[in-house]
Structure formats: C-alpha cells, structure tokens
C-alpha atoms as a PDB file:
ATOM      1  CA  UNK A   1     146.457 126.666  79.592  1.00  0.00           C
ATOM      2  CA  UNK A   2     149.279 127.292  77.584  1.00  0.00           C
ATOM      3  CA  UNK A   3     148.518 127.512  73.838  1.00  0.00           C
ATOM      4  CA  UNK A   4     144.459 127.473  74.242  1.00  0.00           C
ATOM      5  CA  UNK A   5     142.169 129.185  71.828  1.00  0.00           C
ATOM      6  CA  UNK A   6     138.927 130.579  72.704  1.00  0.00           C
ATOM      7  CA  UNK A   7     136.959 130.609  69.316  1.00  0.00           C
ATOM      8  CA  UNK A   8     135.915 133.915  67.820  1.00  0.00           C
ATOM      9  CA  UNK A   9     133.025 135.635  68.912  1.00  0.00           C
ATOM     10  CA  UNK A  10     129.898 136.481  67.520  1.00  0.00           C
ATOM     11  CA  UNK A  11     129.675 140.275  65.269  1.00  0.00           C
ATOM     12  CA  UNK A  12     126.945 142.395  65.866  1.00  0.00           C
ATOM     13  CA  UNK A  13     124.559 142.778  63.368  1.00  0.00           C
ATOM     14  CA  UNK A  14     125.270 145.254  60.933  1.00  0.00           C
ATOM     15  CA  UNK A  15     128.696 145.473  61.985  1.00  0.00           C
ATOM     16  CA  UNK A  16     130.781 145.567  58.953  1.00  0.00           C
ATOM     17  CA  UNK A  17     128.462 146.821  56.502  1.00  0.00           C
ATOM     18  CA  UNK A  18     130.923 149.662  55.557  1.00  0.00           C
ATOM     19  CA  UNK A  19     133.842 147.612  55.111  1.00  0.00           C
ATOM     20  CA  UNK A  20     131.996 145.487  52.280  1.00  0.00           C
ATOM     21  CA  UNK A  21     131.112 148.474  50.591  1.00  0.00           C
ATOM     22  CA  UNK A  22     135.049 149.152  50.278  1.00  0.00           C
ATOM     23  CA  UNK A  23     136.476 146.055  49.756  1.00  0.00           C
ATOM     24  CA  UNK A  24     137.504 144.675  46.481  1.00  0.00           C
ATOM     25  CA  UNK A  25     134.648 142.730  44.083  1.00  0.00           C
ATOM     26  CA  UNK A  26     134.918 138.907  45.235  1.00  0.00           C
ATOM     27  CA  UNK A  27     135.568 136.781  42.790  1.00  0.00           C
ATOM     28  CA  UNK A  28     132.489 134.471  42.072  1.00  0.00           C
ATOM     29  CA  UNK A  29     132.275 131.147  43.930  1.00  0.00           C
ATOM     30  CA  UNK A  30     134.869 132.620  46.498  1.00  0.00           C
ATOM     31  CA  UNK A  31     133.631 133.427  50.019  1.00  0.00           C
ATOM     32  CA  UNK A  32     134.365 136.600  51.748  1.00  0.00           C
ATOM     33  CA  UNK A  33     136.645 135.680  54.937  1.00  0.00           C
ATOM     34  CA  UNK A  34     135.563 137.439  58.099  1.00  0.00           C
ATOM     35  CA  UNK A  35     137.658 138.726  60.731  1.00  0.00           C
ATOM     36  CA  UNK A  36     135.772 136.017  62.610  1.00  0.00           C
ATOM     37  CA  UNK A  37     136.382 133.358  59.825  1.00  0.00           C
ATOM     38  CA  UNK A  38     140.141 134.485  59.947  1.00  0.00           C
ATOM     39  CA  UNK A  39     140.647 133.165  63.490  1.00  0.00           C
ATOM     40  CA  UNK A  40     138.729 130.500  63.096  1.00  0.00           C
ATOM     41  CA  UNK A  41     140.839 129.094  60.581  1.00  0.00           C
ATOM     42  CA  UNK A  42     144.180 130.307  62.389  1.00  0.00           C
ATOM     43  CA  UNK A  43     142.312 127.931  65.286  1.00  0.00           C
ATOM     44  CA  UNK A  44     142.625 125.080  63.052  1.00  0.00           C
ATOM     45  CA  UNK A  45     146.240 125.581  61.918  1.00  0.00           C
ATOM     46  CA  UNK A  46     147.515 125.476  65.410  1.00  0.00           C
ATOM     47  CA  UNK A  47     145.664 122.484  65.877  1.00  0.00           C
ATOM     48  CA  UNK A  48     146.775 120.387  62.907  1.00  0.00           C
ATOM     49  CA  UNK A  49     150.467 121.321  64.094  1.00  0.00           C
ATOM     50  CA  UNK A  50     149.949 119.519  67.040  1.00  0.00           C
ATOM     51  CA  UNK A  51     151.420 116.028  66.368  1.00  0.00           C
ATOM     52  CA  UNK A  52     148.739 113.409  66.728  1.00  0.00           C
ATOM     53  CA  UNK A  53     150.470 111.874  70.345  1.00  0.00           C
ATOM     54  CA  UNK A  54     149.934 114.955  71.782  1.00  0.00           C
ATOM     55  CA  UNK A  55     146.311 115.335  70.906  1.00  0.00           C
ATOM     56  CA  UNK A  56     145.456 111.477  72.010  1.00  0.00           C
ATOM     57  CA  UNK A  57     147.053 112.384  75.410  1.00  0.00           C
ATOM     58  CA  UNK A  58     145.564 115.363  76.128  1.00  0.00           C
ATOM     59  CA  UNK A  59     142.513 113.477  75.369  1.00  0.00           C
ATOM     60  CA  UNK A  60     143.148 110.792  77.647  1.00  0.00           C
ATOM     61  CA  UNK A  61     144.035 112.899  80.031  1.00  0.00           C
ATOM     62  CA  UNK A  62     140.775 114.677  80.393  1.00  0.00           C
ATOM     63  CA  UNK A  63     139.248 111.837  80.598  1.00  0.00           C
ATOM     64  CA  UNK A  64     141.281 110.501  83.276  1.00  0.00           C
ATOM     65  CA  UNK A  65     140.416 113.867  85.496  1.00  0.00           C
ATOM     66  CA  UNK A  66     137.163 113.384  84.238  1.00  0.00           C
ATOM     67  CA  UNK A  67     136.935 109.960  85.885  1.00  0.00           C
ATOM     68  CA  UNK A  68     138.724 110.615  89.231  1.00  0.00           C
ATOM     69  CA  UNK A  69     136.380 113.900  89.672  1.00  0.00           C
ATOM     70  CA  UNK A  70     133.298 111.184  89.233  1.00  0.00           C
ATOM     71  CA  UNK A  71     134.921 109.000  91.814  1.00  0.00           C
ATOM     72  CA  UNK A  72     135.338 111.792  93.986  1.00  0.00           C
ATOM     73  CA  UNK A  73     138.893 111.080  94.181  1.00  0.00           C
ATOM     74  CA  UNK A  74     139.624 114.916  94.527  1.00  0.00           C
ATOM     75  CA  UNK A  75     137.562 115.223  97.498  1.00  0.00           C
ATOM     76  CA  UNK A  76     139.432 114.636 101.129  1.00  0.00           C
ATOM     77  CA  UNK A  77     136.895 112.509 102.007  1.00  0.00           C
ATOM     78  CA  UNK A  78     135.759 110.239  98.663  1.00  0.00           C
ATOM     79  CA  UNK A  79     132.967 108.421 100.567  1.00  0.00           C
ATOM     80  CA  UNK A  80     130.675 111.460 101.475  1.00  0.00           C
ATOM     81  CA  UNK A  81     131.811 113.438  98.403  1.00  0.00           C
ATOM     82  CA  UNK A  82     128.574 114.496  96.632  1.00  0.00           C
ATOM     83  CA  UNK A  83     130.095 115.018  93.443  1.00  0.00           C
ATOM     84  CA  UNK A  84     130.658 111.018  93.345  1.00  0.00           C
ATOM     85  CA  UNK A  85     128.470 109.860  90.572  1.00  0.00           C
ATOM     86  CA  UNK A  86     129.725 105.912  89.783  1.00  0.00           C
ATOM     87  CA  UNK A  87     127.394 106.036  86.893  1.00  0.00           C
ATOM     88  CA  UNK A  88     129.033 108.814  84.962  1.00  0.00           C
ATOM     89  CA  UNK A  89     132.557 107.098  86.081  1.00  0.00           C
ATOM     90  CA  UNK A  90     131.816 104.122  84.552  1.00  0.00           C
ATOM     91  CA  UNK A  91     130.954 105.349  80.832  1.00  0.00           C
ATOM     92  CA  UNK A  92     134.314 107.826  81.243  1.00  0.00           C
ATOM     93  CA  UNK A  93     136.225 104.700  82.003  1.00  0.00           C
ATOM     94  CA  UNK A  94     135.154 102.947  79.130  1.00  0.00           C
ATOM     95  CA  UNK A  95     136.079 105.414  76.795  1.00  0.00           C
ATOM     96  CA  UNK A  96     139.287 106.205  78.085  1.00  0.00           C
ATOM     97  CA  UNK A  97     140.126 102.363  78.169  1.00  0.00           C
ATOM     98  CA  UNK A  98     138.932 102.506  74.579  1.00  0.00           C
ATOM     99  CA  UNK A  99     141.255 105.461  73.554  1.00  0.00           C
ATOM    100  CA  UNK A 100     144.275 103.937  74.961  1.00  0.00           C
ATOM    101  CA  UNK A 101     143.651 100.548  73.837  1.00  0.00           C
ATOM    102  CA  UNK A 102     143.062 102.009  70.370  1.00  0.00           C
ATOM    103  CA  UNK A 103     146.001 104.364  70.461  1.00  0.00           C
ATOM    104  CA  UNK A 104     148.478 102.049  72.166  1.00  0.00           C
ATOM    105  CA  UNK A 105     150.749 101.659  68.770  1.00  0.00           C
ATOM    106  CA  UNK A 106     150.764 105.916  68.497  1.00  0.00           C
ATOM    107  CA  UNK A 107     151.465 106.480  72.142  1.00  0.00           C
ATOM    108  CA  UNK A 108     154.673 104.733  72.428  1.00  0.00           C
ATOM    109  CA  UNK A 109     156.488 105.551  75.342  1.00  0.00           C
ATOM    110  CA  UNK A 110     153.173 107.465  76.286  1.00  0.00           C
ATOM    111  CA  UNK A 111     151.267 104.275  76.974  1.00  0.00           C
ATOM    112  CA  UNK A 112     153.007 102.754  80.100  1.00  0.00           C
ATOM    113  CA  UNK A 113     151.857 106.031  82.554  1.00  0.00           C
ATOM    114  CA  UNK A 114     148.402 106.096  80.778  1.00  0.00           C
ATOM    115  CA  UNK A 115     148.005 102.450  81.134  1.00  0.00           C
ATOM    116  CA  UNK A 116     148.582 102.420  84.924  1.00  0.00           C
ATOM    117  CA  UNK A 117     146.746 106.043  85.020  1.00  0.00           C
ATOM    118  CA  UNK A 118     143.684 103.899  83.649  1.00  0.00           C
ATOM    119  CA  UNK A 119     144.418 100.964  85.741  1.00  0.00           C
ATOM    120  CA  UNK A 120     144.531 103.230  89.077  1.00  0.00           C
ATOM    121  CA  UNK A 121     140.833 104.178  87.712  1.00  0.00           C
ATOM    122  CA  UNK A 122     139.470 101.249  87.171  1.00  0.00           C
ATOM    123  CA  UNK A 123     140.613  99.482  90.555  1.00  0.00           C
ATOM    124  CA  UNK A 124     139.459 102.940  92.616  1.00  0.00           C
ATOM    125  CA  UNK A 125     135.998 102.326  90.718  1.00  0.00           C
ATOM    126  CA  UNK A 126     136.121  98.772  92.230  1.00  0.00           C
ATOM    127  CA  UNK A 127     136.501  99.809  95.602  1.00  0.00           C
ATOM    128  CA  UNK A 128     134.274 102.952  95.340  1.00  0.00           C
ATOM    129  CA  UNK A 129     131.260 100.734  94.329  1.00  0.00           C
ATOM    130  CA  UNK A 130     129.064  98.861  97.038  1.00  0.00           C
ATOM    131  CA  UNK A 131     129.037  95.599  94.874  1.00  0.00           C
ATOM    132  CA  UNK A 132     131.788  95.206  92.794  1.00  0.00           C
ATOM    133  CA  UNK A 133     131.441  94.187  89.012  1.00  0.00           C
ATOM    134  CA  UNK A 134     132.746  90.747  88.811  1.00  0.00           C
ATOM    135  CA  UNK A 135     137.070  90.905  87.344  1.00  0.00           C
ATOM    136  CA  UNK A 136     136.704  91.633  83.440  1.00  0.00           C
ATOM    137  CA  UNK A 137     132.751  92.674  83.833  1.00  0.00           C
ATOM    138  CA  UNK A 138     133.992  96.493  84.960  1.00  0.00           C
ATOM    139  CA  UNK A 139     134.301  99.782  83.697  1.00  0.00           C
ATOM    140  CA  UNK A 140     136.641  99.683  80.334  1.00  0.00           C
ATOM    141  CA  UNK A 141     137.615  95.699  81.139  1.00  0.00           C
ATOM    142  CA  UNK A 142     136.157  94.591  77.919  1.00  0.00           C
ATOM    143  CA  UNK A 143     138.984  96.633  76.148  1.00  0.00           C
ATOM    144  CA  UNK A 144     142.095  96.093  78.541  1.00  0.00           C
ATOM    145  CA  UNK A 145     141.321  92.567  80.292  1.00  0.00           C
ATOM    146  CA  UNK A 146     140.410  92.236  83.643  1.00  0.00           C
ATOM    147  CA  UNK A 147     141.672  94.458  86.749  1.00  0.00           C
ATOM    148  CA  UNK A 148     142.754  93.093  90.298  1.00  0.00           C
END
C-alpha cells in the first residue's frame, strides 16, 4: 500500500556500542534517540498528517473487508466457504456500525458509501445466518436502526 510504514526493527545486541563512545555528552534528563527511535518517530509524523477523515475511513474500511471475509463473501461459493465464521462477523459489524455512527458528522460526504457499505453487511449477515436475528436485534442495529 501506498504510503505504509513497517516499524523499525529490532538492533542486535551490542550493536552500537562504538557510536556512544563517540557521540557528544547527552545532556541530563534528555534521551539518546536511536536510529530505531528516529523512524519511529518519523512513523508518527506521517501519521498525524493524515487528516482525521482519512484515518476513520481507512478504518472503516478494514473493517468492512474484515466483515465480508467472515461472511465468506469473497468466496465463489459463500455457503460452503470454510472461512465463514458468523460469530466473528457479527462483533466486526458492530464495531464498524459503531465507527460510522460515531463519525457520521467527520465523514461528510464519506458517510453515504460507508453507510450503504455497512448496510450491504448487515443484510448479507441476515441472509448468511440459518435463523435470522429479529429487524433491529442484528449485528450493529443497536447503533444504525433496524435493517430490511
């Protein structure tokens, strides 16, 4: 993906034992900044630059690939897939529904798609289960209202 960060990897032990021998006195209370410690804070830059939208619908998004994988909705066949686990659908659901709901004011024109996105989930849920929760008893209804 475009603009991922892994985060920094482990040192060796012992590694670096020269360099501290050669670098300037730190000034007490002040913290020697790693290599390592260097990218991890570069990680964290380029994440607060990202407005907050962006980060709420990548979130939502995972979650909504989340669910349909846990439907099986992926699969060509979503009946016999055997990575369909209703269970696990169910709590990913309910947290997306509570994102969105949550977010709605932030998301702006963003909201509409991941509405119906979450809607599309919830009624596929429905029909994947073998006794349907009663309308406003299913996964996430609680937050947006019942589903039809």
């Amino acid at each position: 993906m475009p603009g991922r960060t892994h985060p920094p990897r482990a040192r060796p032990a012992g590694d670096g034992m020269l360099d501290s021998m050669t670098d300037a006195p730190e000034t007490p209370g002040q913290d020697a900044q790693t290599p390592d410690q260097d990218a991890a804070t570069q990680d964290v830059r380029e994440l607060a630059d990202i407005p907050a939208v962006e980060v709420i619908s990548r979130a939502a998004v995972m979650l909504m690939s989340s669910a349909a994988e846990k439907l099986g909705l992926a699969d060509p066949d979503p009946d016999e897939s055997e990575r369909r686990d209703l269970d696990e659908a169910r709590r990913v659901i309910t947290a997306l529904a509570g994102l969105i709901t949550s977010s709605v004011e932030y998301l702006g024109p963003h909201a509409g798609p991941l509405r119906e996105g979450l809607q599309a989930l919830q009624r596929a849920f429905r029909e994947a289960s073998a006794v349907p929760d009663e309308p406003g008893k299913g996964p996430g209804e609680k937050y947006t209202g019942p589903v039809y």
